[in-house]
Each structure stands twice: as structure tokens, then as C-alpha cells.
Protein backbone atom coordinates (compact mmCIF):
# COMPACT_ATOMS: atom_id res chain seq x y z
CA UNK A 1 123.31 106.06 84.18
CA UNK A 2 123.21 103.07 82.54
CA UNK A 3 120.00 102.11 80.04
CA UNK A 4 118.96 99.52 82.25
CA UNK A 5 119.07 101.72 85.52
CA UNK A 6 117.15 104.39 83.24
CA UNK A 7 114.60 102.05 81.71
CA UNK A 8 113.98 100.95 85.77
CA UNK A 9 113.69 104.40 86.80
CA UNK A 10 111.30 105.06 83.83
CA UNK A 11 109.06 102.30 84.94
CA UNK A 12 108.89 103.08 88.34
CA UNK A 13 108.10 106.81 87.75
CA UNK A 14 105.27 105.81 85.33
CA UNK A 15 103.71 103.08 87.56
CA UNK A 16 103.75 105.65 90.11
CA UNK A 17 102.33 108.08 88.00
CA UNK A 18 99.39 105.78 86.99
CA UNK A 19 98.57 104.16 90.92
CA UNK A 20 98.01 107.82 91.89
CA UNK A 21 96.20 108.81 88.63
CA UNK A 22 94.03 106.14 89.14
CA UNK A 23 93.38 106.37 92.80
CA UNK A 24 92.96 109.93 92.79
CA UNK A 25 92.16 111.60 89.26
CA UNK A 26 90.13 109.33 87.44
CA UNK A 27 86.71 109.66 88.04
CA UNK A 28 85.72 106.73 85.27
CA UNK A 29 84.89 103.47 85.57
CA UNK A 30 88.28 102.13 85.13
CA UNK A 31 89.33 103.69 87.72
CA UNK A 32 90.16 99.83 89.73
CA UNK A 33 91.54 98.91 86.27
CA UNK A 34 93.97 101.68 85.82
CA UNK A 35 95.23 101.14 89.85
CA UNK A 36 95.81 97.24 89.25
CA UNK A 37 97.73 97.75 85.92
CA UNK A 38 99.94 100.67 87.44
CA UNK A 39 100.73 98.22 90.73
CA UNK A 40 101.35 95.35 88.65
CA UNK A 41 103.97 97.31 86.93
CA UNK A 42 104.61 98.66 90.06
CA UNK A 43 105.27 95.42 91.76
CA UNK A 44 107.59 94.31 88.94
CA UNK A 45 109.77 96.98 88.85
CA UNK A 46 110.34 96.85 92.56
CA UNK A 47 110.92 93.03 92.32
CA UNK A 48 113.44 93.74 89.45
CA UNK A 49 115.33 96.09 91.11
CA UNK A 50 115.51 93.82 95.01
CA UNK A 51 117.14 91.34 92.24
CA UNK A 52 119.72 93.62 91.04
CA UNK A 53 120.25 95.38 94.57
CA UNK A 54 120.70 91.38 96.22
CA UNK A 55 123.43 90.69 93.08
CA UNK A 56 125.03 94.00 93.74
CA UNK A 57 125.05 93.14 97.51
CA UNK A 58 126.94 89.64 96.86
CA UNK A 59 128.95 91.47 94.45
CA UNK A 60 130.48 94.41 96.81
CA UNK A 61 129.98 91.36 99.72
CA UNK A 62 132.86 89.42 97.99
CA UNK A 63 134.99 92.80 96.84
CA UNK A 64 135.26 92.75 100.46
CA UNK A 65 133.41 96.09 101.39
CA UNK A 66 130.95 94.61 104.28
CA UNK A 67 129.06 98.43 105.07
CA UNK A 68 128.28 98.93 101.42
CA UNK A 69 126.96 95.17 100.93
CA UNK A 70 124.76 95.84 104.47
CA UNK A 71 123.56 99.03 102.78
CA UNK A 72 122.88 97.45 99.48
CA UNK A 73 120.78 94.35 100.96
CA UNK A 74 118.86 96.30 103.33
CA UNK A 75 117.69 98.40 100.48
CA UNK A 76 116.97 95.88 98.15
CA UNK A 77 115.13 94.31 101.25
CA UNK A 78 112.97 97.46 101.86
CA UNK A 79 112.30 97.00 97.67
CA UNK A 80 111.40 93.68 98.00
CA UNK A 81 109.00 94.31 100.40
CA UNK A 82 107.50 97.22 97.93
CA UNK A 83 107.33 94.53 95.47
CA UNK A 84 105.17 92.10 97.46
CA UNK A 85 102.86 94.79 98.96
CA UNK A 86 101.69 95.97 95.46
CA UNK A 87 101.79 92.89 93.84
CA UNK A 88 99.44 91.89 96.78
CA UNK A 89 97.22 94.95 96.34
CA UNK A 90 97.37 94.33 92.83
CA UNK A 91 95.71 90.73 93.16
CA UNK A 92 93.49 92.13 95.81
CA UNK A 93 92.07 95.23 93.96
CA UNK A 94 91.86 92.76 90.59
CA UNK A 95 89.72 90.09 92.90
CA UNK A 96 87.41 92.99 94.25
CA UNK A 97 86.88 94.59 90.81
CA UNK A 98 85.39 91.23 88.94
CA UNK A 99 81.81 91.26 89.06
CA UNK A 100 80.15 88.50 91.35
């Protein structure tokens, strides 16, 4: 594994970790805070890795191995998709949790 793969994987485990912390453990008053920070992060990782996953796709694309470049860009589709859902919620939950 290489350190940028494991730094990734890192991230995305510890976003993780905080969204459902903060969505279903904490029982403070930062509880919106915690969730927005954790699907920012969240978000970014995702969007991170649909960049690497599209390179890797144009990469194996041109190697000329056509089922492993589908593979590749349908999964960095499904991550891209990922991305823009929490980055969404994100903005959303951050939006709801200013006072009015």
C-alpha cells in the first residue's frame, strides 16, 4: 500500500468514524458541528480518490485493458457521487445549524 493510498484510507475511516459519532453518539450541542466537519472531510476524500480512480482509468484505458478502465471509471463514478452527496449535506447541515 502505498502512503498516499494509506493516508486516503485513513481519512475516509476517520470521517466515517466522526459522521456516525456525531449523528448517533453525541448527545452535545455540537452535535451538527461534529457531522458537518466529518462530511466535509468526508466529501474530500471521496472527491480525491474519483480523481485518482478517473487518472487510473485513462491510465489502464491507454495500456489497452478496456474491462479494467470500465471497472475503474465506474467506481470512481460511484465515488464521485459520494463526494457530492456529502459535500451537499455538508453545506446543508452547516446552513441549518447557523442561528437565524
Amino acid at each position: 500500500m502505498t502512503p498516499g493510498r494509506l493516508v486516503l484510507f485513513v481519512a475516509l475511516v476517520g470521517a466515517a468514524a466522526v459522521v456516525v459519532y456525531g449523528l448517533f453518539l453525541d448527545r452535545t450541542g455540537s452535535t451538527i458541528a461534529l457531522t458537518v466537519a466529518g462530511l466535509a472531510v468526508l466529501g474530500i476524500t471521496f472527491a480525491i480518490i474519483a480523481i485518482r480512480l478517473a487518472a487510473a482509468s485513462l491510465r489502464t484505458a491507454h495500456e489497452g485493458h478496456g474491462a479494467r478502465s470500465l471497472v475503474t471509471a465506474l467506481i470512481g463514478g460511484i465515488s464521485a457521487l459520494f463526494a457530492s452527496g456529502s459535500l451537499g449535506s455538508a453545506v446543508i447541515l452547516g446552513l441549518l445549524a447557523r442561528p437565524a
